[in-house]
Protein backbone atom coordinates (compact mmCIF):
# COMPACT_ATOMS: atom_id res chain seq x y z
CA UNK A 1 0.00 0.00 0.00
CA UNK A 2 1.58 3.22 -1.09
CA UNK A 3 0.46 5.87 1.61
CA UNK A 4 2.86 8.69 0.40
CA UNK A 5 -0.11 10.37 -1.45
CA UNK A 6 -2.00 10.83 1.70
CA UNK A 7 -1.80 13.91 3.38
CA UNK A 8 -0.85 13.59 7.58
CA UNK A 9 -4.38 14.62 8.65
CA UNK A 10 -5.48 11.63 6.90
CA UNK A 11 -2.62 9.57 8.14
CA UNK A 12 -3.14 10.21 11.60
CA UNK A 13 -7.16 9.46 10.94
CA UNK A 14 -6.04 5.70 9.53
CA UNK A 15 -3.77 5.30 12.83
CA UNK A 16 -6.29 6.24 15.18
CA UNK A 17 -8.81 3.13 13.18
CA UNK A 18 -6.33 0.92 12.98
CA UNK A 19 -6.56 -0.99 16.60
CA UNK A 20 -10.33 -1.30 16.25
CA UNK A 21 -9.49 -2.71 13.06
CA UNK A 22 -6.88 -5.06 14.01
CA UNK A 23 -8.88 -6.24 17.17
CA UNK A 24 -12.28 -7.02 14.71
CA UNK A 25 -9.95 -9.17 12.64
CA UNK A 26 -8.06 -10.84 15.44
CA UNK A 27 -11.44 -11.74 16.90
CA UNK A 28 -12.37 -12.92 13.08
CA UNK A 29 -9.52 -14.91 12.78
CA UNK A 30 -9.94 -16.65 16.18
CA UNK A 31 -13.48 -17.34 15.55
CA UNK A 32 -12.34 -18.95 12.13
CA UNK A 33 -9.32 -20.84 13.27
CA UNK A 34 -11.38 -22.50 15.91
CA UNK A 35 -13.95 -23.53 13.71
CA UNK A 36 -11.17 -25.16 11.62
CA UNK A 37 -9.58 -26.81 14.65
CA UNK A 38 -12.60 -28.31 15.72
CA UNK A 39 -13.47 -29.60 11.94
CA UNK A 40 -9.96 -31.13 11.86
CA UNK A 41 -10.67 -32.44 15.78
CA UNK A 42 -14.19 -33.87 14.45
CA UNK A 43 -13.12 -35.74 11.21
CA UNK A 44 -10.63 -37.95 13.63
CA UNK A 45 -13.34 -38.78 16.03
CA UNK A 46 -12.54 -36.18 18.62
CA UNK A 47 -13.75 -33.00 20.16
CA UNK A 48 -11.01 -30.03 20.66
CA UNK A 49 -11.87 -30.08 24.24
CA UNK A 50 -10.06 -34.01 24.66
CA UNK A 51 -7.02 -33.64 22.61
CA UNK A 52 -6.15 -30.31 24.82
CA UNK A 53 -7.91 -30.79 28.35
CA UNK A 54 -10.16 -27.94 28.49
CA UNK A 55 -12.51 -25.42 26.41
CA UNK A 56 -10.58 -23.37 24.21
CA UNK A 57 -13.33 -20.29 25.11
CA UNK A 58 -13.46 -20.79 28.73
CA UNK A 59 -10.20 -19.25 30.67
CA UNK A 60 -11.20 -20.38 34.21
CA UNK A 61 -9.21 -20.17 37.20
CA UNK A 62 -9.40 -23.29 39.14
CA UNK A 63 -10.12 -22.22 43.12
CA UNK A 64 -8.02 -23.28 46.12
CA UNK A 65 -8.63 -24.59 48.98
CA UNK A 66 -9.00 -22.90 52.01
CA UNK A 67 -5.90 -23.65 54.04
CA UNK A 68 -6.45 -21.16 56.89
CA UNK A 69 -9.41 -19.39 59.13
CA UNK A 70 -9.54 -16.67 61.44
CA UNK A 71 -10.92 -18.14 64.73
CA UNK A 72 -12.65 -14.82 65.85
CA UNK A 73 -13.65 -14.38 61.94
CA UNK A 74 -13.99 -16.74 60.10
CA UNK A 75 -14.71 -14.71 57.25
CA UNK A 76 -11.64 -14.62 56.94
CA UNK A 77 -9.90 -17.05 55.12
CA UNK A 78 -6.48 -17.75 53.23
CA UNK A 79 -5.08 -20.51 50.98
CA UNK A 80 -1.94 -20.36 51.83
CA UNK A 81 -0.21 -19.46 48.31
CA UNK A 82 0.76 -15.60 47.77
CA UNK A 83 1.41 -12.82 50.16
CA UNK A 84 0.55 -13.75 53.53
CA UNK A 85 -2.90 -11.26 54.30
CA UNK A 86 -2.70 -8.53 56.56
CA UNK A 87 -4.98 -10.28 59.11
CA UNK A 88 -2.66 -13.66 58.75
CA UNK A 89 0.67 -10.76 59.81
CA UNK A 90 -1.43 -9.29 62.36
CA UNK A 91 -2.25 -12.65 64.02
CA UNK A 92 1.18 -14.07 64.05
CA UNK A 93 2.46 -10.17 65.30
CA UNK A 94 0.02 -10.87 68.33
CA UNK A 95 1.70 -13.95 69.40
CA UNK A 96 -0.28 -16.26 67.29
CA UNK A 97 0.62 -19.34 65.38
CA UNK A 98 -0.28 -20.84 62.07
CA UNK A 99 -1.40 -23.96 63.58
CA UNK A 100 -4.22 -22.40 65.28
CA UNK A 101 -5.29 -21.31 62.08
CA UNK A 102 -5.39 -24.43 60.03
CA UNK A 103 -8.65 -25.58 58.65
């Protein structure tokens, strides 16, 4: 494409469309390569979801089990993975242990 004839207010117009643009066709494309995939899955005897383990549209986070409860509050809960919460800190600041916590 030859944009040298196009004058800058008209250059700046085509950058401002061009991520809506590219977005729409990304989504396109997706929509049409997963269509494909599951053809291709479907003409072996398979769905898409068996050959890789989960649906290609859902992104779910799997949840955690509670590890630990506040015995006052028990609200309060924690799984033990990441950053200790500030309630976990305070506990432990006030003499506590972790054991007493354990679900």
């Amino acid at each position: 494409m030859d944009f040298s004839s196009l004058s800058l207010a008209e250059l700046k117009s085509l950058l401002n469309l061009l991520p809506a643009e590219i977005k729409k066709k990304e989504k396109e494309e997706k929509a049409k390569t997963l269509k494909e995939l599951e053809a291709f899955a479907a003409e072996r005897g398979f769905t898409l979801e068996e050959l890789v383990g989960t649906s290609p549209e859902k992104n779910e986070r799997v949840s955690v089990a509670i590890k630990f409860r506040h015995p006052q509050r028990p609200e309060l809960v924690w799984s033990g993975r990441g950053k200790r919460p500030k309630w976990v800190v305070d506990f432990l600041n006030e003499n506590g242990s972790l054991e007493q916590l354990v679900v």
